[in-house]
N, C-alpha and C. Protein backbone atom coordinates (compact mmCIF):
# COMPACT_ATOMS: atom_id res chain seq x y z
N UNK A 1 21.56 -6.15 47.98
CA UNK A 1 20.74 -6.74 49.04
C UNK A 1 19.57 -5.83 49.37
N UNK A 2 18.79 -6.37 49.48
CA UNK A 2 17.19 -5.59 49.44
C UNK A 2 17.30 -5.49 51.23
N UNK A 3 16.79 -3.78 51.83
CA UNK A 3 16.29 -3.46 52.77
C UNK A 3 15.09 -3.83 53.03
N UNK A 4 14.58 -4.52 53.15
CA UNK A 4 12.88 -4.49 53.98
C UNK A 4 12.55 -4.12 55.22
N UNK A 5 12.01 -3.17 55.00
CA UNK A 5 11.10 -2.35 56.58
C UNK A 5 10.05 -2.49 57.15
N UNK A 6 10.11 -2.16 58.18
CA UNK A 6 8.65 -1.85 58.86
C UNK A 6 8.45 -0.35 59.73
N UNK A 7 7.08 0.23 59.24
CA UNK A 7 7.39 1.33 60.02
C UNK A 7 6.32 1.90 60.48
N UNK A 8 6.00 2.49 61.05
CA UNK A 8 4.13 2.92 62.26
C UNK A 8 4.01 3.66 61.22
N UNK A 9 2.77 3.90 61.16
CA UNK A 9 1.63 4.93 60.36
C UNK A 9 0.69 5.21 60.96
N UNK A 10 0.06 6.70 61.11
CA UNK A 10 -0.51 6.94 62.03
C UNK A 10 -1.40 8.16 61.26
N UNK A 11 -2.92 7.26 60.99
CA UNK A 11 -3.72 8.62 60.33
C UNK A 11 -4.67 9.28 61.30
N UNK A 12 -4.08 10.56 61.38
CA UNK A 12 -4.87 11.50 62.77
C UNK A 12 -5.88 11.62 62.38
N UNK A 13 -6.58 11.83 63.61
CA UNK A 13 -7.96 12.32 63.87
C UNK A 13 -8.40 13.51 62.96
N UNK A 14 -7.67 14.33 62.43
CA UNK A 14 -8.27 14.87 61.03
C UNK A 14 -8.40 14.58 59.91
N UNK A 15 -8.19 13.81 59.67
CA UNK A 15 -8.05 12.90 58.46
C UNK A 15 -9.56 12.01 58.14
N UNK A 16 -9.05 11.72 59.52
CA UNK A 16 -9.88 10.43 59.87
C UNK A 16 -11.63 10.57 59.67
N UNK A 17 -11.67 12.00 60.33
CA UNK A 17 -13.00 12.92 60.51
C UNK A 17 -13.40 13.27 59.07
N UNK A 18 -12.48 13.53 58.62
CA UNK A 18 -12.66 14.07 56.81
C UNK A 18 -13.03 13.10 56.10
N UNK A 19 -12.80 11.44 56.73
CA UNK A 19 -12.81 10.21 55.40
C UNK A 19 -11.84 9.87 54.44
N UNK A 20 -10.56 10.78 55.14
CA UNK A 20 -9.75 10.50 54.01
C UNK A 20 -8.45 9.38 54.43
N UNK A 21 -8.79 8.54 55.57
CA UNK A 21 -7.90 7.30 55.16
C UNK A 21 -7.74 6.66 54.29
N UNK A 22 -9.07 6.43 53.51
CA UNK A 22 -9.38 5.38 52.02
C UNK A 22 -8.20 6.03 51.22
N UNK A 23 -8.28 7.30 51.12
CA UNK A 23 -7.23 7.95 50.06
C UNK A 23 -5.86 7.71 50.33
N UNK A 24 -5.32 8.01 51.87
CA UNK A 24 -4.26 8.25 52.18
C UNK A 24 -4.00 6.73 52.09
N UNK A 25 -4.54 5.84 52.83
CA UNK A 25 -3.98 4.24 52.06
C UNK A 25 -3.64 4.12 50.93
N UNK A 26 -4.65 3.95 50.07
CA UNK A 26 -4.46 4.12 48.25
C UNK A 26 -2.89 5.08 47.87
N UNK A 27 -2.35 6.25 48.63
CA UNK A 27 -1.53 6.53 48.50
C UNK A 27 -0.36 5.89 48.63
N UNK A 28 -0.17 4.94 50.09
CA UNK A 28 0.74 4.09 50.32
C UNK A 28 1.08 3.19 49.25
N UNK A 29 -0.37 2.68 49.01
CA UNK A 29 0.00 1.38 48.03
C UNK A 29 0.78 1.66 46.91
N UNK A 30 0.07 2.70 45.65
CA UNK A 30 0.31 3.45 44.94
C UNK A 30 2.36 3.15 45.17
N UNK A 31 2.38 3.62 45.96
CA UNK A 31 3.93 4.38 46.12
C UNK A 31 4.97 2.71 46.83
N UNK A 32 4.08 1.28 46.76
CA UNK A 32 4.35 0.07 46.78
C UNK A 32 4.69 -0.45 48.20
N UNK A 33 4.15 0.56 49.20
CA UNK A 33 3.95 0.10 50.71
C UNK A 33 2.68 -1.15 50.91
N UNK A 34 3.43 -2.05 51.42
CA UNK A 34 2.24 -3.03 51.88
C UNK A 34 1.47 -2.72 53.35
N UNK A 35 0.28 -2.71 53.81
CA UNK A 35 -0.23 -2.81 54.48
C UNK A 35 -0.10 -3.88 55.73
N UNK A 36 0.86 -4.05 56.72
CA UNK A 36 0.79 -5.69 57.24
C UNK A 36 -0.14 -5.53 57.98
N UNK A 37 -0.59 -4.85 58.81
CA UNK A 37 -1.57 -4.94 59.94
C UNK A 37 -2.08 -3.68 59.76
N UNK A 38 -3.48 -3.14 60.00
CA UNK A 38 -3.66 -1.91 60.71
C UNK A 38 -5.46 -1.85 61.72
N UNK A 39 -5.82 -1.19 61.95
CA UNK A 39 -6.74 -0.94 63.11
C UNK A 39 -6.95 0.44 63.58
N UNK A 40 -8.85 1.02 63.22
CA UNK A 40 -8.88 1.96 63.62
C UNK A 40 -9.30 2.12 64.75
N UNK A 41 -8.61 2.85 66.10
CA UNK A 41 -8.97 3.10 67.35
C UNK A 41 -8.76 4.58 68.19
N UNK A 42 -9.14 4.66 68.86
CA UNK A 42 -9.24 6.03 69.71
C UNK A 42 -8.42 5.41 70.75
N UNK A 43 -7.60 6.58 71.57
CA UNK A 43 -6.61 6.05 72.84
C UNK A 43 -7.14 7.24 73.75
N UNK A 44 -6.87 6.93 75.06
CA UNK A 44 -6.78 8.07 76.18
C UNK A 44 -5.62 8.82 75.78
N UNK A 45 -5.75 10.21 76.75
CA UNK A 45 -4.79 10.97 76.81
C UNK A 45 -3.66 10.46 77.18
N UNK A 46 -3.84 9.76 78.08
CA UNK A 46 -2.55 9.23 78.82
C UNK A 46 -1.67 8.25 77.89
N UNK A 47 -2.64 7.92 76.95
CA UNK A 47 -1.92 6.74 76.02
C UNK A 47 -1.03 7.47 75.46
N UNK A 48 -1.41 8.59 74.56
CA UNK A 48 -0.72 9.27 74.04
C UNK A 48 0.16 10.20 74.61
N UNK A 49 0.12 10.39 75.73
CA UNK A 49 1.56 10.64 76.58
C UNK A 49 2.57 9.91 76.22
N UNK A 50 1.91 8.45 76.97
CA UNK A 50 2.94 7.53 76.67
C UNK A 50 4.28 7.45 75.31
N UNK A 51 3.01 7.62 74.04
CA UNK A 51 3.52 7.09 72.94
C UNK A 51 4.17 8.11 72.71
N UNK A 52 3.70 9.33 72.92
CA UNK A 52 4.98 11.15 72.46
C UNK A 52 5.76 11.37 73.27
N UNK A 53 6.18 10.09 74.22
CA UNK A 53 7.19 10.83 75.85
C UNK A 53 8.34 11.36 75.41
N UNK A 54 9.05 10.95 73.79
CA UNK A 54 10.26 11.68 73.51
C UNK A 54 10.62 12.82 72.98
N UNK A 55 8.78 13.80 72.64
CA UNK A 55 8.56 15.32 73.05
C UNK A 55 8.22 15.51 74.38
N UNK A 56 7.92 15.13 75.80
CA UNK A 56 7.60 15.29 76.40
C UNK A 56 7.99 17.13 77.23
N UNK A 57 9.40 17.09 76.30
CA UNK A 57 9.82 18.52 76.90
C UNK A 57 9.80 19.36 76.51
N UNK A 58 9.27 19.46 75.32
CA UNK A 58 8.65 20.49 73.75
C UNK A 58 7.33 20.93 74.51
N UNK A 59 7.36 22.15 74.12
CA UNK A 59 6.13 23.25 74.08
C UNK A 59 4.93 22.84 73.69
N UNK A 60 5.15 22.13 72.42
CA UNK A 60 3.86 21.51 72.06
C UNK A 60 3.12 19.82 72.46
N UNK A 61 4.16 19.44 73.43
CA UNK A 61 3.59 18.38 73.72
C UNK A 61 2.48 17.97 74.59
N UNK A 62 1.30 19.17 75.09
CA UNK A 62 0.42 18.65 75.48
C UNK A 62 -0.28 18.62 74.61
N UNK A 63 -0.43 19.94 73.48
CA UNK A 63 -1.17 20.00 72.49
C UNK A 63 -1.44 18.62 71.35
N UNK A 64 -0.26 18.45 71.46
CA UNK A 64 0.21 16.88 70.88
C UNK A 64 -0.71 15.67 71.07
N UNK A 65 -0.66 15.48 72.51
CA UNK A 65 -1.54 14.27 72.93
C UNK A 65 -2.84 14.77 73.19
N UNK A 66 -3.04 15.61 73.40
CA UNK A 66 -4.18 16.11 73.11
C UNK A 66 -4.88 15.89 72.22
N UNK A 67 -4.28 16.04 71.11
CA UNK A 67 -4.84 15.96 69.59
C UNK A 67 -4.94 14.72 68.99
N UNK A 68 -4.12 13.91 69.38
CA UNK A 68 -4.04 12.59 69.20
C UNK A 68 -4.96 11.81 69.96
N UNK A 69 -5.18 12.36 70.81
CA UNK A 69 -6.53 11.68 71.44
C UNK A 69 -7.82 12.13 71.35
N UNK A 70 -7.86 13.32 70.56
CA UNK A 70 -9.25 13.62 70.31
C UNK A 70 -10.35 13.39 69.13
N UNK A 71 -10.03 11.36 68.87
CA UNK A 71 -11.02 11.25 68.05
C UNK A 71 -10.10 10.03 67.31
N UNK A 72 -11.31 9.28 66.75
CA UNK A 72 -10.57 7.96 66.24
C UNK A 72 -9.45 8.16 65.35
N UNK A 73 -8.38 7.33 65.59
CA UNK A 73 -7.07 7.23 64.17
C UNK A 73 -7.02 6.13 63.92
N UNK A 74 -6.52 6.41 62.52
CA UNK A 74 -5.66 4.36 61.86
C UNK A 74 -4.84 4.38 62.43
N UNK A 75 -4.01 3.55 62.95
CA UNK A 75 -2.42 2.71 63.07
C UNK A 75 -2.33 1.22 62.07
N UNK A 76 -1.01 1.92 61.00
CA UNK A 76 -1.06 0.81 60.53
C UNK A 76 0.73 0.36 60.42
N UNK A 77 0.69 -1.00 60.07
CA UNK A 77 2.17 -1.35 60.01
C UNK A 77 2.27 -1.19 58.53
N UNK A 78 3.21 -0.32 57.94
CA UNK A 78 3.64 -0.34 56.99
C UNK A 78 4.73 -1.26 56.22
N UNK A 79 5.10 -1.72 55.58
CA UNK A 79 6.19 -2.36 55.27
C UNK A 79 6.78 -1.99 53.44
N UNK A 80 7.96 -2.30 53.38
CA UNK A 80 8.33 -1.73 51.99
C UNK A 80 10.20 -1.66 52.26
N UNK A 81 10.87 -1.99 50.94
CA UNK A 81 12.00 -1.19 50.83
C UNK A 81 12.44 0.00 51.60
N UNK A 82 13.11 -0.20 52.32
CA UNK A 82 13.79 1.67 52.80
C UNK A 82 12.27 2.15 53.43
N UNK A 83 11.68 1.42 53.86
CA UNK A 83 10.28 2.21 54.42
C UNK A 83 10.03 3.75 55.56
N UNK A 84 10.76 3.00 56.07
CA UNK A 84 11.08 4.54 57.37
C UNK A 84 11.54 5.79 56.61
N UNK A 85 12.47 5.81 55.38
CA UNK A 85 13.04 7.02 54.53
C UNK A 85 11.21 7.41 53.47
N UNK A 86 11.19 6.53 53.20
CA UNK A 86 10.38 6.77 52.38
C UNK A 86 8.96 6.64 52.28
N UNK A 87 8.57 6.43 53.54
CA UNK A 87 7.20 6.65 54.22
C UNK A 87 7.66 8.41 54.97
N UNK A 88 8.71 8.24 54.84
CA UNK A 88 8.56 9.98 55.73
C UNK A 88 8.74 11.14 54.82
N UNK A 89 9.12 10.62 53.13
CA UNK A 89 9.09 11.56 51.96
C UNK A 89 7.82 11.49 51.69
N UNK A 90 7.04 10.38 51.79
CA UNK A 90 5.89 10.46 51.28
C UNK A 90 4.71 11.23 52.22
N UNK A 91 5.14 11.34 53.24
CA UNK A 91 4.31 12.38 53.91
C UNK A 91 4.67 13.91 53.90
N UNK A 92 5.64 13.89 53.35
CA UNK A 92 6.61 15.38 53.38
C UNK A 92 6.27 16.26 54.93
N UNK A 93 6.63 17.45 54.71
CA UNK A 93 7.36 18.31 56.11
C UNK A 93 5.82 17.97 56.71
N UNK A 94 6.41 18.51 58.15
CA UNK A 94 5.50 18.70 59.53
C UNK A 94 5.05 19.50 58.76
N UNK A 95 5.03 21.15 58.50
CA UNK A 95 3.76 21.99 58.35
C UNK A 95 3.86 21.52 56.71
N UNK A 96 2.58 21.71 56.56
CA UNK A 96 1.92 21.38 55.29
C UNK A 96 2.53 22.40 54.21
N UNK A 97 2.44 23.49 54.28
CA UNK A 97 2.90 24.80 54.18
C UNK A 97 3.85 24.61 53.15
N UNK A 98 4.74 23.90 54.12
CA UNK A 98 6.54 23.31 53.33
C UNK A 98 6.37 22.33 52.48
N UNK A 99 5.07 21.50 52.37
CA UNK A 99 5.40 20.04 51.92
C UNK A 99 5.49 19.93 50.56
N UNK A 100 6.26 19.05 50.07
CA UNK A 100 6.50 19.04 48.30
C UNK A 100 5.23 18.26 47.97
N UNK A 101 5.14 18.88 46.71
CA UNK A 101 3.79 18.36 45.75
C UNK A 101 3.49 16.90 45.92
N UNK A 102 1.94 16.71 45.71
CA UNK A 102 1.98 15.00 46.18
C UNK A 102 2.34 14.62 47.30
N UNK A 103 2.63 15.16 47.98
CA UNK A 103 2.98 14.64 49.41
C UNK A 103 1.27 14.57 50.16
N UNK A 104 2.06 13.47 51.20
CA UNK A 104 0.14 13.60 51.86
C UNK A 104 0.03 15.14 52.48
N UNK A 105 0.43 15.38 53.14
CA UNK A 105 0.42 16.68 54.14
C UNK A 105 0.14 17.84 53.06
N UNK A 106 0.86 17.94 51.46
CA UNK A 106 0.74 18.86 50.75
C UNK A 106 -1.13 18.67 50.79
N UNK A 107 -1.07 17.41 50.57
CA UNK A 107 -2.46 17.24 49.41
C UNK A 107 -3.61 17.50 51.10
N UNK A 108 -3.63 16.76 51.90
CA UNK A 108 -4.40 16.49 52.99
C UNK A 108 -4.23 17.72 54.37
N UNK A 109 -2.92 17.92 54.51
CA UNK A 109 -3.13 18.34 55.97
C UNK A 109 -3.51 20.08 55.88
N UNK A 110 -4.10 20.15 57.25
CA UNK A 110 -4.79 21.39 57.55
C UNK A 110 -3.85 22.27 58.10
N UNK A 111 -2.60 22.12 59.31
CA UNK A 111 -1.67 22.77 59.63
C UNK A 111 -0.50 22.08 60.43
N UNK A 112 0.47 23.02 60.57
CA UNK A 112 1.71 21.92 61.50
C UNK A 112 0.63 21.11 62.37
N UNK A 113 -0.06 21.39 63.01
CA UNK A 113 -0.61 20.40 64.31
C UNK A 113 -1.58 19.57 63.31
N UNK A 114 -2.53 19.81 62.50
CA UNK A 114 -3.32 18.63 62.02
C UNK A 114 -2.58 18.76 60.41
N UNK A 115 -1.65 17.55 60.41
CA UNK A 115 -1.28 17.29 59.42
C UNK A 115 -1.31 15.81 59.15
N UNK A 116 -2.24 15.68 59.24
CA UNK A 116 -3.15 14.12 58.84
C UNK A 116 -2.80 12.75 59.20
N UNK A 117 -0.87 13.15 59.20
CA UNK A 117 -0.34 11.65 58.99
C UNK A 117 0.95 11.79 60.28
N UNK A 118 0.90 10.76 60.75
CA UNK A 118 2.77 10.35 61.71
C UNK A 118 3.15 9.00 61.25
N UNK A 119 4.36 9.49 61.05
CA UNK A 119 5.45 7.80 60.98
C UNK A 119 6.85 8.55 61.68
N UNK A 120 7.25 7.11 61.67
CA UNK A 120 8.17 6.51 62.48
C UNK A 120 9.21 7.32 61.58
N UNK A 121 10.59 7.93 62.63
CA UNK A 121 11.43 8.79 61.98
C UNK A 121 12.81 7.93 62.14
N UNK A 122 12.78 7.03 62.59
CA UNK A 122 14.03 6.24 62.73
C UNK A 122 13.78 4.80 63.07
N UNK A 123 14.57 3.50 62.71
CA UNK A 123 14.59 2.22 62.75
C UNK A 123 14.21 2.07 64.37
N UNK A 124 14.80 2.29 65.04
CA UNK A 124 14.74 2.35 66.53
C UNK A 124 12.90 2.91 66.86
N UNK A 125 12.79 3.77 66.58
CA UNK A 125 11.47 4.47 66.92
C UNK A 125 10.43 3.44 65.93
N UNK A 126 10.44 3.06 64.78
CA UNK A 126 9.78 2.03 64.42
C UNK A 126 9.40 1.07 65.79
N UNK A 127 10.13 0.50 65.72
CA UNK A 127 10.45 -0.76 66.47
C UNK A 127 8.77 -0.20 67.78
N UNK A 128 9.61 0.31 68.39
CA UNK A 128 8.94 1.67 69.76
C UNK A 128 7.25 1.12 69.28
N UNK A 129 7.36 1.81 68.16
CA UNK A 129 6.21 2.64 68.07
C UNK A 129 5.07 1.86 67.41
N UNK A 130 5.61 0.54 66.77
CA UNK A 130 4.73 -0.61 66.58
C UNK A 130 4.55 -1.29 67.44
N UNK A 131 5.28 -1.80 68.21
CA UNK A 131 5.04 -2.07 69.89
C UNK A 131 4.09 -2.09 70.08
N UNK A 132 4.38 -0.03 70.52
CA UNK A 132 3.05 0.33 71.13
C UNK A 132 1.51 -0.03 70.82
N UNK A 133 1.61 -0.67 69.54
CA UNK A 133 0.20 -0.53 69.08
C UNK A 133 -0.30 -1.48 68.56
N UNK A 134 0.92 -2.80 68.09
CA UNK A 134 0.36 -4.08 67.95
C UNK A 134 1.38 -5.13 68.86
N UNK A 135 1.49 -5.07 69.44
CA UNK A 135 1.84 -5.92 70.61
C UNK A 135 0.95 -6.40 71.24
N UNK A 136 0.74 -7.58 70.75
CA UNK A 136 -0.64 -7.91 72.56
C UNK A 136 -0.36 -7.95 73.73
């Protein structure tokens, strides 16, 4: 029985600044993620409170929304087989540092904090986190 997913994608504001969504899409596809929806937009700080409230008690969570709000990102709905597992291999680790070859973060990101890309780390947080961003 085939899994089909859905899961948030989220190309940060460094990325974004660099021009390298075109790529990091092309990567998705490549790796047989469909695109269902996406939209590039800028949020307030407060938005991004909202959307990181389940770091809210981490050290780095102002830095967090901070960063996330400083400058346009994609949000896109991803979809695919096992998507949530394997939209989060395909971005490999938080710091870039760690990330296995081909990974976006290997190839793209600048450091733990601008590491180009966020997805959804669990079915539940999917759900959340597309909500947040295509829900009318």
């Amino acid at each position: 029985m085939s899994n089909i997913e859905q899961t948030l994608s989220i190309i940060k504001p460094d990325a974004v600044e660099r021009n390298l969504d075109g790529q990091i899409k092309e990567m998705f596809s490549i790796n047989g993620f469909t695109i269902v929806q996406e939209k590039k937009i800028q949020i307030e700080k407060q938005e991004a409170e909202k959307f990181y409230k389940v770091h809210e008690t981490k050290p780095f969570y102002d830095d967090l929304c901070t960063y996330l709000s400083s400058g346009p990102i994609v949000v896109m709905i991803l979809e695919k087989e096992n998507a949530i597992l394997a939209n989060r291999e395909l971005m490999g680790s938080t710091n870039p540092k760690d990330a296995a070859e081909g990974t976006i973060r290997k190839k793209f990101g600048i450091s733990i904090d601008k590491n180009s890309v966020h997805g959804s780390d669990s079915a539940e947080n999917a759900k959340i986190e597309i909500d947040f961003f295509f829900k009318s």
